[in-house]
C-alpha atoms as a PDB file:
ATOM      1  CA  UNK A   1       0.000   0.000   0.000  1.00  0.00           C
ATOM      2  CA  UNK A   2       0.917   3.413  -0.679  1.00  0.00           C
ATOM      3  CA  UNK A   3       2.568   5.462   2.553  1.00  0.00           C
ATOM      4  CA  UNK A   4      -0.212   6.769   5.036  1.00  0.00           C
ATOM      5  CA  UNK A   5       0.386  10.097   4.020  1.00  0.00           C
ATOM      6  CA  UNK A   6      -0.250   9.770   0.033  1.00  0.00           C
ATOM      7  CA  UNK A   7      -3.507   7.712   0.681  1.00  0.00           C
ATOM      8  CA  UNK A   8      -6.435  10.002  -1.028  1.00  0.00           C
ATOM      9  CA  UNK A   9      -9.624   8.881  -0.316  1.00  0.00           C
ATOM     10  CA  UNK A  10     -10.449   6.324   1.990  1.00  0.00           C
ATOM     11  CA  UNK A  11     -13.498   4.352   1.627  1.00  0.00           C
ATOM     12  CA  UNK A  12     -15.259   3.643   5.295  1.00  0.00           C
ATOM     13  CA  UNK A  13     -17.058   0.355   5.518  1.00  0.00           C
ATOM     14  CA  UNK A  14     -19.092  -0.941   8.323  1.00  0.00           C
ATOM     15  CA  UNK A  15     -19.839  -4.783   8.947  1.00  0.00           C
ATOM     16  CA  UNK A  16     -21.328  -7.008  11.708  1.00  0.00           C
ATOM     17  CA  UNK A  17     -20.655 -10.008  12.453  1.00  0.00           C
ATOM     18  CA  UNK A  18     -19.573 -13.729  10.396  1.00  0.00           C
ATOM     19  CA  UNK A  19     -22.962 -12.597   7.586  1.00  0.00           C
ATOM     20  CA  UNK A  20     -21.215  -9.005   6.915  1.00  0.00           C
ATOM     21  CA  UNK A  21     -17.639  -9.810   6.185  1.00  0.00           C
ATOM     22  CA  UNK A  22     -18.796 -12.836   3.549  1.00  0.00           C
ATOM     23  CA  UNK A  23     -21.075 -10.091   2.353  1.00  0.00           C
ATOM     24  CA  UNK A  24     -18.234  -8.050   2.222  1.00  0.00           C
ATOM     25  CA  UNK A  25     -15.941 -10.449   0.945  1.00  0.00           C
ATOM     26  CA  UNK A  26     -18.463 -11.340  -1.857  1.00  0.00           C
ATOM     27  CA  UNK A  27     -18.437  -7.591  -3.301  1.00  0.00           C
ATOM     28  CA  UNK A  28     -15.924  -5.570  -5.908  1.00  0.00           C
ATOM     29  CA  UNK A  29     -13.748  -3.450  -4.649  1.00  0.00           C
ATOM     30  CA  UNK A  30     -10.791  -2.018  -7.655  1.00  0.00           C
ATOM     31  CA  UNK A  31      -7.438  -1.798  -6.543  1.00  0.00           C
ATOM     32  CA  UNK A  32      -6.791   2.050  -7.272  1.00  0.00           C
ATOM     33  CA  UNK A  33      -3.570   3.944  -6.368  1.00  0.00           C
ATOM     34  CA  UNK A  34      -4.222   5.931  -3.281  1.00  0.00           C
ATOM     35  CA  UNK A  35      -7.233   4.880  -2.238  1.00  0.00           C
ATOM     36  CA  UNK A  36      -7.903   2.249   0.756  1.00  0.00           C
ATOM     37  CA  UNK A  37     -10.744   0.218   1.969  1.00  0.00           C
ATOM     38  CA  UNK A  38     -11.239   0.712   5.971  1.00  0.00           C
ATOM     39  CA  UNK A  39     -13.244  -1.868   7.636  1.00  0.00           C
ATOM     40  CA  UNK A  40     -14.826  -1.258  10.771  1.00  0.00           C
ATOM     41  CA  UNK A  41     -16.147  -4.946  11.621  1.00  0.00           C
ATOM     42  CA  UNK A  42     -18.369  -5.565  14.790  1.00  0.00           C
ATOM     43  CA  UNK A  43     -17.670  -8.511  16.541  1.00  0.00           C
ATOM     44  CA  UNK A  44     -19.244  -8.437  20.006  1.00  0.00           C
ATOM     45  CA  UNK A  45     -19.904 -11.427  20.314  1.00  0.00           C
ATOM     46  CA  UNK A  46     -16.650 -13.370  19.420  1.00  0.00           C
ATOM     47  CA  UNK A  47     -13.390 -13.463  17.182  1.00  0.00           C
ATOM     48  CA  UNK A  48     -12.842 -14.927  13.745  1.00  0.00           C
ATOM     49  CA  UNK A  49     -10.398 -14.603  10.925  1.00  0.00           C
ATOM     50  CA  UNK A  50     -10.592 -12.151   8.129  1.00  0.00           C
ATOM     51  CA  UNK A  51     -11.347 -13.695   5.012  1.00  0.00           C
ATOM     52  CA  UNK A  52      -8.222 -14.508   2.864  1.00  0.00           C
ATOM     53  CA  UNK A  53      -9.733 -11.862  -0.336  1.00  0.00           C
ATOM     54  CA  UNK A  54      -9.567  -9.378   2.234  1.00  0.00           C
ATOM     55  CA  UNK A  55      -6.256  -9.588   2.980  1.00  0.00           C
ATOM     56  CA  UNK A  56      -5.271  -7.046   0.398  1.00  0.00           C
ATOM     57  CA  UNK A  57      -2.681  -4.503   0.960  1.00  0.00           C
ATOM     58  CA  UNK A  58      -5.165  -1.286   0.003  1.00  0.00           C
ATOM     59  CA  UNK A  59      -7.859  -3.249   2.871  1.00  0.00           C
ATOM     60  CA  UNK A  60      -7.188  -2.061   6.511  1.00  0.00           C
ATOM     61  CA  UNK A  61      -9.785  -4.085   8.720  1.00  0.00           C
ATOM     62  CA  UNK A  62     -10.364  -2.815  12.607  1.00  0.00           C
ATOM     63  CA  UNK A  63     -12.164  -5.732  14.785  1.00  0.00           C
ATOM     64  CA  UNK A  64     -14.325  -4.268  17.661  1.00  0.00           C
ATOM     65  CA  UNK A  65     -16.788  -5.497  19.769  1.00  0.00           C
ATOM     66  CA  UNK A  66     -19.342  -2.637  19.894  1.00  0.00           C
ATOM     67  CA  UNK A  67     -22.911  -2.869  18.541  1.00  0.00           C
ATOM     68  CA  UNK A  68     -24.580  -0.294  16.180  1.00  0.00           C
ATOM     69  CA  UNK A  69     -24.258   1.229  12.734  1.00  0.00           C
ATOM     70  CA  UNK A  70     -23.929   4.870  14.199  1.00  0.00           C
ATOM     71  CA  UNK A  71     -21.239   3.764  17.015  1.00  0.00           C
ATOM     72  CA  UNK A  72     -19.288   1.783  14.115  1.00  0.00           C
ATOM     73  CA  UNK A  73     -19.479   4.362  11.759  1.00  0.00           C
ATOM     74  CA  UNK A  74     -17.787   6.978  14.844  1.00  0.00           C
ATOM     75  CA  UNK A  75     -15.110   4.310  14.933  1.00  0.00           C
ATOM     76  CA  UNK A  76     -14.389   4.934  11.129  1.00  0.00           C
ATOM     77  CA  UNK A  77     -14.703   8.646  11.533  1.00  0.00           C
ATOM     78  CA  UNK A  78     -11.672   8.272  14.477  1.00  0.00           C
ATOM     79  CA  UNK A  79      -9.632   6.143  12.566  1.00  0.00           C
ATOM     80  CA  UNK A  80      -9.840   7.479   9.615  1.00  0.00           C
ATOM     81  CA  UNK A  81      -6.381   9.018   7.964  1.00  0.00           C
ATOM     82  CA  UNK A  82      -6.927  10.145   4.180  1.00  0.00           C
ATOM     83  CA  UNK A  83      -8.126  13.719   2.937  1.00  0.00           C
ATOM     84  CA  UNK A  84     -11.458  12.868   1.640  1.00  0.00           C
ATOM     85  CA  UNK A  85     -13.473   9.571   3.052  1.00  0.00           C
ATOM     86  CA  UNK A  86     -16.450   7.865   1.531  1.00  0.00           C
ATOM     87  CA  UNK A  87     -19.107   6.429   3.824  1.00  0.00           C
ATOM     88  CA  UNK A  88     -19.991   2.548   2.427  1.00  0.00           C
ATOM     89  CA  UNK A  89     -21.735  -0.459   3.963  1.00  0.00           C
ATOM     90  CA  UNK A  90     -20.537  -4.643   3.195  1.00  0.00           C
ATOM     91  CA  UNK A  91     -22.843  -4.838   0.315  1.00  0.00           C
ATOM     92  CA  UNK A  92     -21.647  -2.083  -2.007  1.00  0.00           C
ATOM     93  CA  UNK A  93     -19.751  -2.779  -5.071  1.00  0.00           C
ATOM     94  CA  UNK A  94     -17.469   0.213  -6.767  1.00  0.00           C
ATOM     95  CA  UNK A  95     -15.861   0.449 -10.457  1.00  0.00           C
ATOM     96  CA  UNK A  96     -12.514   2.500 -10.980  1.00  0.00           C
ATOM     97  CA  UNK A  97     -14.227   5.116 -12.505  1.00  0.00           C
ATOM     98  CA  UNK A  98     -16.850   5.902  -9.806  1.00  0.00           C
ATOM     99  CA  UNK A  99     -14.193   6.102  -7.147  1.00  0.00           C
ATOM    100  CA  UNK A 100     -12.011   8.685  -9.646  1.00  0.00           C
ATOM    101  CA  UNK A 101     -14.666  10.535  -9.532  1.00  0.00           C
ATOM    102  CA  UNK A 102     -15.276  11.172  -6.159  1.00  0.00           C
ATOM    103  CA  UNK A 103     -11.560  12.555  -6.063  1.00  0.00           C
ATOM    104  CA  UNK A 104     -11.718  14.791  -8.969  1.00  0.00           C
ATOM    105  CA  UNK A 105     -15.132  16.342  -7.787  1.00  0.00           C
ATOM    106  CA  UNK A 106     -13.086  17.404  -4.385  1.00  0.00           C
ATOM    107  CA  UNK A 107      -9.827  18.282  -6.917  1.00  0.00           C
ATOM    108  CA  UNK A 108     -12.173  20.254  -8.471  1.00  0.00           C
ATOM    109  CA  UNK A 109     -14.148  22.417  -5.821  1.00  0.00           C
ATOM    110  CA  UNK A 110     -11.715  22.945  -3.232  1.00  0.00           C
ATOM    111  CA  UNK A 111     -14.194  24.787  -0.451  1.00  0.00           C
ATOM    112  CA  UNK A 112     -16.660  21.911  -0.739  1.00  0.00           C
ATOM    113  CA  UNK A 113     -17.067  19.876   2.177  1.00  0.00           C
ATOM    114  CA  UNK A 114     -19.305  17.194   1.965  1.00  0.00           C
ATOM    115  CA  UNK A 115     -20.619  15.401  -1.545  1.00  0.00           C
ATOM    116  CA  UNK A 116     -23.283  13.402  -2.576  1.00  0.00           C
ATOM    117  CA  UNK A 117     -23.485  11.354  -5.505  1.00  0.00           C
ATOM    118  CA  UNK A 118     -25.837   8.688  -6.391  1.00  0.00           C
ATOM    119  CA  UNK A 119     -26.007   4.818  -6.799  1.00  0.00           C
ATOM    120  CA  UNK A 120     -27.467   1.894  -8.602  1.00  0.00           C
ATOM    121  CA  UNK A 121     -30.029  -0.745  -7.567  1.00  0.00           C
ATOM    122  CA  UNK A 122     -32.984  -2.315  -7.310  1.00  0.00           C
ATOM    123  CA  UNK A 123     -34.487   0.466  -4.890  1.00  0.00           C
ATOM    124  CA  UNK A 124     -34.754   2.540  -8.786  1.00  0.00           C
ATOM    125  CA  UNK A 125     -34.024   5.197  -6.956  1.00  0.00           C
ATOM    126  CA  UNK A 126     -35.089   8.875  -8.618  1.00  0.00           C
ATOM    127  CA  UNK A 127     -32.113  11.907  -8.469  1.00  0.00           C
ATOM    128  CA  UNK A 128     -32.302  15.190  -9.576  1.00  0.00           C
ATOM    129  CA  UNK A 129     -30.783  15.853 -12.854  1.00  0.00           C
ATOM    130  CA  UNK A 130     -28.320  18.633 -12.022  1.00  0.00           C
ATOM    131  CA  UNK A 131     -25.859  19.630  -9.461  1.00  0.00           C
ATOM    132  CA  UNK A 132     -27.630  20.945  -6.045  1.00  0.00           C
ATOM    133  CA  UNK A 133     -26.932  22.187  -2.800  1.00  0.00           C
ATOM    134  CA  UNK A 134     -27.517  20.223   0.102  1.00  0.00           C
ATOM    135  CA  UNK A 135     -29.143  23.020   1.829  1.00  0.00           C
ATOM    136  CA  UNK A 136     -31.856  23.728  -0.442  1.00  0.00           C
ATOM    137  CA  UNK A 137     -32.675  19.998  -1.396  1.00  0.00           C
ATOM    138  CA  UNK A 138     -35.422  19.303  -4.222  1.00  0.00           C
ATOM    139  CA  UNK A 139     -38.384  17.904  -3.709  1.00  0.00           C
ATOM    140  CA  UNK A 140     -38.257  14.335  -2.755  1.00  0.00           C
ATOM    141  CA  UNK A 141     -34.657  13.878  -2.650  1.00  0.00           C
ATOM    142  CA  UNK A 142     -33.305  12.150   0.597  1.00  0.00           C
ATOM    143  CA  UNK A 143     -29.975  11.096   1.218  1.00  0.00           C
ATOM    144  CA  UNK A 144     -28.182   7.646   1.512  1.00  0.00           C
ATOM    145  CA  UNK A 145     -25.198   6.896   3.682  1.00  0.00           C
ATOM    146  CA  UNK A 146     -23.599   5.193   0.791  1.00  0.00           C
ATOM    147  CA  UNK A 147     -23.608   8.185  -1.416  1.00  0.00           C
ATOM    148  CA  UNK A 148     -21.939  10.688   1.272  1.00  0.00           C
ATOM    149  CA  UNK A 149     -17.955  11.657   0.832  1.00  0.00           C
ATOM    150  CA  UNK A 150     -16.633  14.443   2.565  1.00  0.00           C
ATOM    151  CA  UNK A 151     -13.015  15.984   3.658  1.00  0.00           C
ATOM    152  CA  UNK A 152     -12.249  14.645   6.999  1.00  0.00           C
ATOM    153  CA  UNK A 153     -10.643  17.410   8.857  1.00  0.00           C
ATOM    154  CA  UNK A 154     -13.516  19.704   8.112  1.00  0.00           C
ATOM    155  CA  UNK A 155     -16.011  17.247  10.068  1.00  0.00           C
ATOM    156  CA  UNK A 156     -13.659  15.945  13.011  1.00  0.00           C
ATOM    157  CA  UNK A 157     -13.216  19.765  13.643  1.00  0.00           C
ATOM    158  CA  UNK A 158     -17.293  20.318  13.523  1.00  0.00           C
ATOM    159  CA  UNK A 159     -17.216  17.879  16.424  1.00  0.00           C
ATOM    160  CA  UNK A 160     -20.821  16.776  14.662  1.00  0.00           C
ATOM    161  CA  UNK A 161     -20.854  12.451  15.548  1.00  0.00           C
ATOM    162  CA  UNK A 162     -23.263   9.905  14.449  1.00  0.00           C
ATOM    163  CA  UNK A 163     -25.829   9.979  17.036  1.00  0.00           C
ATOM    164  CA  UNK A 164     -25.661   6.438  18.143  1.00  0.00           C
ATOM    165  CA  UNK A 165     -29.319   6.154  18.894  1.00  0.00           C
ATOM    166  CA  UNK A 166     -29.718   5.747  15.545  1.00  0.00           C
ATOM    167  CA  UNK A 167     -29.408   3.267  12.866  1.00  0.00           C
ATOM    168  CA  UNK A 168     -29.330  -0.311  12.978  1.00  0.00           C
ATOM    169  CA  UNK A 169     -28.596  -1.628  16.109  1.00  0.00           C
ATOM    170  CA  UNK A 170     -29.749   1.601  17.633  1.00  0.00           C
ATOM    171  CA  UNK A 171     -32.476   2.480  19.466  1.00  0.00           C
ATOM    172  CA  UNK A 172     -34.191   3.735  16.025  1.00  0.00           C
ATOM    173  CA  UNK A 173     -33.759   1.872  13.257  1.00  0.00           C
ATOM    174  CA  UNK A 174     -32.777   4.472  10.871  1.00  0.00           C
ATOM    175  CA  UNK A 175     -32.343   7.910  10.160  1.00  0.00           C
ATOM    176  CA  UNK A 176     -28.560   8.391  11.398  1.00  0.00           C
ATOM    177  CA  UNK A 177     -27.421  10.061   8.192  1.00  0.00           C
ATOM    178  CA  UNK A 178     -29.965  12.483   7.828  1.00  0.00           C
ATOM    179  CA  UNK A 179     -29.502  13.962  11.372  1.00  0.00           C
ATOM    180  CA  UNK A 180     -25.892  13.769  10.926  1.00  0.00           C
ATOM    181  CA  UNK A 181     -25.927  15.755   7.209  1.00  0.00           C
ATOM    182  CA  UNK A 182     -28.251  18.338   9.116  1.00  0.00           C
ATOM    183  CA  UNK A 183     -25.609  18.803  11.968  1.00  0.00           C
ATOM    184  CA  UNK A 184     -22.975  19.446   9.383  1.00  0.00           C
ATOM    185  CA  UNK A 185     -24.901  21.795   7.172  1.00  0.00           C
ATOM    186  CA  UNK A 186     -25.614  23.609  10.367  1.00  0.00           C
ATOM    187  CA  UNK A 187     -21.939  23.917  11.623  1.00  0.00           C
ATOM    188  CA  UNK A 188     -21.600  25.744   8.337  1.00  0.00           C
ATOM    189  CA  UNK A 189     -20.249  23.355   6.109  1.00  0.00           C
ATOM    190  CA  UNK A 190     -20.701  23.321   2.553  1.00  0.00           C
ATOM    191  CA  UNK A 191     -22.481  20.495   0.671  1.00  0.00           C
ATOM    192  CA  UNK A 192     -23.738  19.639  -2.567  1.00  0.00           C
ATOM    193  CA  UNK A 193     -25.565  17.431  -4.622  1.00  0.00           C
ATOM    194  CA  UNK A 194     -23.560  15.522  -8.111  1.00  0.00           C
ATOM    195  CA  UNK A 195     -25.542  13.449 -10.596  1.00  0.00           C
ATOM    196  CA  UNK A 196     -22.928  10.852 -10.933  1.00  0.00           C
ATOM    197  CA  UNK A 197     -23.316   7.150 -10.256  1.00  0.00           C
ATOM    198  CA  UNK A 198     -20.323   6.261  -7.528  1.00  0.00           C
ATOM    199  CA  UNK A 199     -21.395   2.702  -6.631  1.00  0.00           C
ATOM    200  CA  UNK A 200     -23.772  -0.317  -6.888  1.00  0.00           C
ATOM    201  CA  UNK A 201     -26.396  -1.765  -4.492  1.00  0.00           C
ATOM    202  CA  UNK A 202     -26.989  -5.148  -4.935  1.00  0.00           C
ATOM    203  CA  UNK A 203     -31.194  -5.685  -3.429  1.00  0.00           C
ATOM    204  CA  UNK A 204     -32.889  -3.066  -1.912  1.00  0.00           C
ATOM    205  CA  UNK A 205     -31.335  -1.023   0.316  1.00  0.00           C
ATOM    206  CA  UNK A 206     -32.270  -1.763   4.469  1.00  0.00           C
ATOM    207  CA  UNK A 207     -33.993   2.004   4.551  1.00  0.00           C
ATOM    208  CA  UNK A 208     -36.477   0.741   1.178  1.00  0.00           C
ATOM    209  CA  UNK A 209     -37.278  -2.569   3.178  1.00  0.00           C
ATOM    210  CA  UNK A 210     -38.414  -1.282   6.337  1.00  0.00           C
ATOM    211  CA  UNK A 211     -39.880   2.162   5.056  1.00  0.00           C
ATOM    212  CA  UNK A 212     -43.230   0.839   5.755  1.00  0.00           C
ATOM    213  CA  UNK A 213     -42.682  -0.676   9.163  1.00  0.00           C
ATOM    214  CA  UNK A 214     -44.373   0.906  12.447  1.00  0.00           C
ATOM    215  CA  UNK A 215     -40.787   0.880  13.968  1.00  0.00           C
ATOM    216  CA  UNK A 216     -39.584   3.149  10.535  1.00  0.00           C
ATOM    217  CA  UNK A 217     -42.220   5.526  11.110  1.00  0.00           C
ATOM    218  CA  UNK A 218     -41.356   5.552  14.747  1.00  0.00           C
ATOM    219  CA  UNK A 219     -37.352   6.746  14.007  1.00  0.00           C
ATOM    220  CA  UNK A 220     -38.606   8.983  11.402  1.00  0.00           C
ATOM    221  CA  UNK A 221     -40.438  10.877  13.547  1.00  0.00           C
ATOM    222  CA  UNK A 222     -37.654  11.024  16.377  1.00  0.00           C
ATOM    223  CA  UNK A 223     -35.255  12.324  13.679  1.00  0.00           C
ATOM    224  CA  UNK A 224     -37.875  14.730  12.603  1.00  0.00           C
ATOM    225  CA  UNK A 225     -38.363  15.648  16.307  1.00  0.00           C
ATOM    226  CA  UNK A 226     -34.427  16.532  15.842  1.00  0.00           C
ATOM    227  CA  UNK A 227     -33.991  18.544  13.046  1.00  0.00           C
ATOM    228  CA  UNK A 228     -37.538  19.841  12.946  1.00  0.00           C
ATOM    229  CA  UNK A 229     -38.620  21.157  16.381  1.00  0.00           C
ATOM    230  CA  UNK A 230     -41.172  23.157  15.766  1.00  0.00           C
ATOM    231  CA  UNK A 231     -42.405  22.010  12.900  1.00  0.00           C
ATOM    232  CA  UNK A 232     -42.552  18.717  13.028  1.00  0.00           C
ATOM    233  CA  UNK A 233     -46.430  18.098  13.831  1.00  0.00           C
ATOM    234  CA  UNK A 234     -47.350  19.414  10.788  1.00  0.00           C
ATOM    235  CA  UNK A 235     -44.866  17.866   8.794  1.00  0.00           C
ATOM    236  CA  UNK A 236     -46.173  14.683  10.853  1.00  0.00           C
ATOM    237  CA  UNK A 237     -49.794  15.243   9.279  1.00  0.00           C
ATOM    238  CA  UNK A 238     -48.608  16.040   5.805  1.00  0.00           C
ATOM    239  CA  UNK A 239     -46.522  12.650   5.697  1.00  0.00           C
ATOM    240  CA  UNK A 240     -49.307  10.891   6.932  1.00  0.00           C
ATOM    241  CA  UNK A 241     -51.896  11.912   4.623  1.00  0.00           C
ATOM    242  CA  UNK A 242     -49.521  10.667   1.639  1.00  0.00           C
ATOM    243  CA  UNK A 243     -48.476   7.659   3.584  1.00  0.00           C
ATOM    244  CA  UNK A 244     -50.840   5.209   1.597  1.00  0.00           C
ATOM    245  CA  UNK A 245     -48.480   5.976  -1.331  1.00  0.00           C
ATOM    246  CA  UNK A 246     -45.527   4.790   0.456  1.00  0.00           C
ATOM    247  CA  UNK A 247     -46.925   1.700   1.075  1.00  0.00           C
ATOM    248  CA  UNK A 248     -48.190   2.195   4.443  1.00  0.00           C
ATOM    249  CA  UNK A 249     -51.253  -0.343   5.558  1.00  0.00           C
ATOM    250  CA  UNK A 250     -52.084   0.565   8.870  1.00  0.00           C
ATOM    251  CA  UNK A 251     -53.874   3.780   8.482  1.00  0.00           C
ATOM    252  CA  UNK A 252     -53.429   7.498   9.529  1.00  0.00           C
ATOM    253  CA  UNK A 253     -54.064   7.120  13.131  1.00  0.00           C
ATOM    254  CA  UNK A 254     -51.300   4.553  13.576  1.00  0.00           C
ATOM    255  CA  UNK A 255     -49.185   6.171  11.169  1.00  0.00           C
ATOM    256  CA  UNK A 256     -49.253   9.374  13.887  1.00  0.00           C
ATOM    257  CA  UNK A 257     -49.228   7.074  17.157  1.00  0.00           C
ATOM    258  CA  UNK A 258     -45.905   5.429  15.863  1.00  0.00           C
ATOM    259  CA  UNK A 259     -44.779   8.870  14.422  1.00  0.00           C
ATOM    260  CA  UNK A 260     -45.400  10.658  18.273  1.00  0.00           C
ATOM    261  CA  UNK A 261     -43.808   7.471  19.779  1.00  0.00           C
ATOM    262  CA  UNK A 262     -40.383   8.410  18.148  1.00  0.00           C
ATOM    263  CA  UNK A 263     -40.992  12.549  19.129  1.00  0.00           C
ATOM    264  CA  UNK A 264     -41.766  11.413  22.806  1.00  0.00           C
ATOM    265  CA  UNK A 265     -38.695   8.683  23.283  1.00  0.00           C
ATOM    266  CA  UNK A 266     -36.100  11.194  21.456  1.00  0.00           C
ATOM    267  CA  UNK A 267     -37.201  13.720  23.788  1.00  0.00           C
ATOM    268  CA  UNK A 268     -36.586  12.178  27.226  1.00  0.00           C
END
C-alpha cells in the first residue's frame, strides 16, 4: 500500500458479524492507487479470521466489539487518515471510474465539504438531474449513507458524531445520516448534490425494506423531532396523509401514534 500520508480517499465500511464480512468479501472493490478500503467490523460477540480476499494490501480491517451502525461508523470517523473519506456499507460494489470521480469532484471544488453522488439498484431510486446544494434539497430527494464523501478534517473539527441512537442496532432503526448531514450543514459546512453514479447496491437497500414498518415511522419521527422542532407536527400530518403511497397499511391514526412514539422517546 501506498505510505499513510499519500492515501487520497479512503473508503469507510461498516460490517457485523460472520454474515457481513462474507457479504463483504463477496463484493468488488478495484485496486486504485491511493485509495484504501477501511473496515470497521463488529464482533461483540466473538473473534474470527478475516477472510483470505480481504487480505489485500489497500484493505485495513479494525475488529471491535461494539454494537450499532452509528457507534461503528464513529469508529471509522476516528480512525480514519486520508483527505477525503467515503461512507460505504458490506454490500456495495465500486468500479474505478466511480471512485475517480469522487476525487476529482473534491480536486475540483476545493471549499466543498461534503458530496453526494448517487447509486445503482434495485431500490430505482429517482435523483435530480443537475448539481444541487444540500441546503436547499429538491423535492423528494433524501440522502443515503452510501452516497456521502466528505473531507475529513472539516467534520472531526465540527465535532458533529453519528448519534448512536440511531441506525441499525440503535435504538431507532434508521435515520442516522440524515440527522448527521443536518448537523454538518448547520456547523456551516458546505455540501452539494452531483448526478454521478459512484457505486452499486446489490437488493434493496435496508432504509427501502423497512420504510413501511411501524418501527420506521417511529425513528422517522424522532429524527424529525431533531432537526424539525417546531415544525414537526405538521410535517407529521402532511406525511401521513400521503403515507398510503408509500406503502403504508395501517392507516393514519397509527401512522401518527408510531410517528409521536419516536418525538416522545427522542425527547426524554
Amino acid at each position: 500500500m501506498e505510505p499513510e500520508e499519500k492515501i487520497k480517499l479512503q473508503v469507510l465500511i461498516s460490517t457485523y458479524g460472520i454474515e457481513g464480512i462474507e457479504r463483504l468479501a463477496s463484493t468488488f472493490h478495484p485496486h486504485i492507487e491511493r485509495i484504501e478500503y477501511l473496515v470497521s467490523w463488529q464482533l461483540p460477540d466473538s473473534d474470527r479470521e478475516v477472510p483470505e480476499v480481504l487480505t489485500r494490501p489497500d484493505f485495513r480491517i479494525i475488529k471491535n466489539t461494539t454494537r450499532g451502525l452509528s457507534c461503528n461508523r464513529n469508529i471509522s470517523l476516528d480512525t480514519a487518515t486520508a483527505p477525503v473519506c467515503l461512507l460505504s456499507d458490506d454490500d456495495v460494489d465500486y468500479d474505478e471510474d466511480g471512485l475517480k470521480r469522487v476525487m476529482d469532484i473534491f480536486d475540483e471544488n476545493p471549499d466543498l465539504d461534503i458530496a453526494a453522488f448517487e447509486y445503482e439498484g434495485d431500490d430505482n431510486k429517482i435523483y435530480p438531474a443537475v448539481e444541487m446544494d444540500l441546503k436547499k434539497p429538491a423535492k423528494s430527494y433524501y440522502i443515503s449513507s452510501i452516497e456521502l464523501a466528505f473531507r475529513r478534517d472539516v467534520v472531526v473539527r465540527s465535532g458533529v458524531r453519528f448519534d448512536e441512537r440511531f441506525g441499525v442496532g440503535g435504538r431507532f432503526i434508521g435515520g442516522e445520516e440524515d440527522i448527521w448531514i443536518h448537523g454538518l450543514l448547520k456547523n456551516g459546512l458546505k455540501g452539494k448534490f452531483f448526478p454521478q453514479v459512484i457505486a452499486y447496491h446489490k437488493g434493496t437497500t435496508t432504509g427501502t425494506r423497512l420504510a413501511s414498518t411501524p418501527e420506521y415511522i417511529e425513528s422517522k419521527g424522532a429524527v424529525f423531532k431533531l432537526i424539525y422542532p417546531f415544525s414537526w407536527p405538521l410535517r407529521m400530518l402532511v406525511h401521513a396523509l400521503r403515507s398510503k403511497k408509500t406503502g403504508w397499511r395501517f392507516g393514519i391514526y397509527r401512522y401518527c401514534r408510531e410517528w409521536i412514539s419516536g418525538v416522545s422517546e427522542v425527547s426524554k
